[in-house]
Protein backbone atom coordinates (compact mmCIF):
# COMPACT_ATOMS: atom_id res chain seq x y z
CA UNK A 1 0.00 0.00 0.00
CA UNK A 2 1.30 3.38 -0.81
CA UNK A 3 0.37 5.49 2.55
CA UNK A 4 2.01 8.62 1.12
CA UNK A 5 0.31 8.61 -1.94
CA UNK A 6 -3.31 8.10 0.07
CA UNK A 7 -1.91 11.30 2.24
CA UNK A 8 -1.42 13.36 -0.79
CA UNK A 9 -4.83 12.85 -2.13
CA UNK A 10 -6.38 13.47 1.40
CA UNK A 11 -4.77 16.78 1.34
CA UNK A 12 -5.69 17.35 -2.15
CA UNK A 13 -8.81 17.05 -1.29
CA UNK A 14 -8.87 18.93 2.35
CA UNK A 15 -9.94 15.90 3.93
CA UNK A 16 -8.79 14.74 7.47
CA UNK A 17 -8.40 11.76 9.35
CA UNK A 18 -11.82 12.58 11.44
CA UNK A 19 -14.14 13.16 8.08
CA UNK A 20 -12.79 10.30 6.01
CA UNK A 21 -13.37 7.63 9.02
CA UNK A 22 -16.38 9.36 9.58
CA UNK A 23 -17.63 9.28 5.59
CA UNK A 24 -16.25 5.82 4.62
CA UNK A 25 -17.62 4.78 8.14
CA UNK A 26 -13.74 3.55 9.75
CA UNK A 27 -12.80 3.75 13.07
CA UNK A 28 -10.33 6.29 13.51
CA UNK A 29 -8.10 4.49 15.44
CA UNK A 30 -7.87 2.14 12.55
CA UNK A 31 -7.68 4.34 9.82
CA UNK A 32 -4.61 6.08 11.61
CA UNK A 33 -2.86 2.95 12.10
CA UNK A 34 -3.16 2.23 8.35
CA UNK A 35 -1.74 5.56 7.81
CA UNK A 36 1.12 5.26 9.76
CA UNK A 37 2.11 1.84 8.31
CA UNK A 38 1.39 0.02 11.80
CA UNK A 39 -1.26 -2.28 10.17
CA UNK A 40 -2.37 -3.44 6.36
CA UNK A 41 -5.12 -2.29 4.95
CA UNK A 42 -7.84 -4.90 3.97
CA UNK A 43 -9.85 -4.75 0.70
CA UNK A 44 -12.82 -4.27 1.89
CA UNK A 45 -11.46 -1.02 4.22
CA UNK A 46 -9.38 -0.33 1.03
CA UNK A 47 -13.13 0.01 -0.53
CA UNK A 48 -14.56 2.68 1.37
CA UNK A 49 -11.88 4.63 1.67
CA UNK A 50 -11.93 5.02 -2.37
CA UNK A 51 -15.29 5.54 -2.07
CA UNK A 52 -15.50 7.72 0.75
CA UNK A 53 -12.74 9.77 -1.41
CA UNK A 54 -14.20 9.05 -5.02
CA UNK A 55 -11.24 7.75 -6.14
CA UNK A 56 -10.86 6.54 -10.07
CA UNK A 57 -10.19 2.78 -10.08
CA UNK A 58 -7.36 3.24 -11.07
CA UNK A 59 -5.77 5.81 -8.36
CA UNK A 60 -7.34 3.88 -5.94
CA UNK A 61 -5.26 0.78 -7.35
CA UNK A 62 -2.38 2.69 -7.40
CA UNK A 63 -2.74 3.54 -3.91
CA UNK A 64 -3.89 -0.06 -2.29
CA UNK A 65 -2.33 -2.76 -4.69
CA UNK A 66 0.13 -1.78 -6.65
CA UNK A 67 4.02 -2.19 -5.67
């Protein structure tokens, strides 16, 4: 997963760790963690946090798949 990358679009898009657990309907605590690198994310969290963000598929790949 490419943390950095998911940072830059949150900025990009003014969003903050409160709204985006709040809109894709995370726990905070866990969407932090993910952030930070302290746990993976899971494809179904990977999910709503594209769509919570209205990612394209294919930033959203870029983001949670790709190497």
């Amino acid at each position: 997963m490419n943390k950095e990358m998911l940072k830059e679009v949150m900025e990009k898009k003014n969003v903050t760790i409160t709204t985006l657990s709040e809109t894709a309907k995370i726990n905070k605590s866990t969407l932090s963690r993910i952030l930070s690198g302290e746990t993976e994310c899971n494809v179904s969290t990977a999910s709503k946090i594209a769509s919570a963000l209205k990612l394209s598929n294919k930033t959203a790949y870029q983001i949670f798949f790709a190497e």
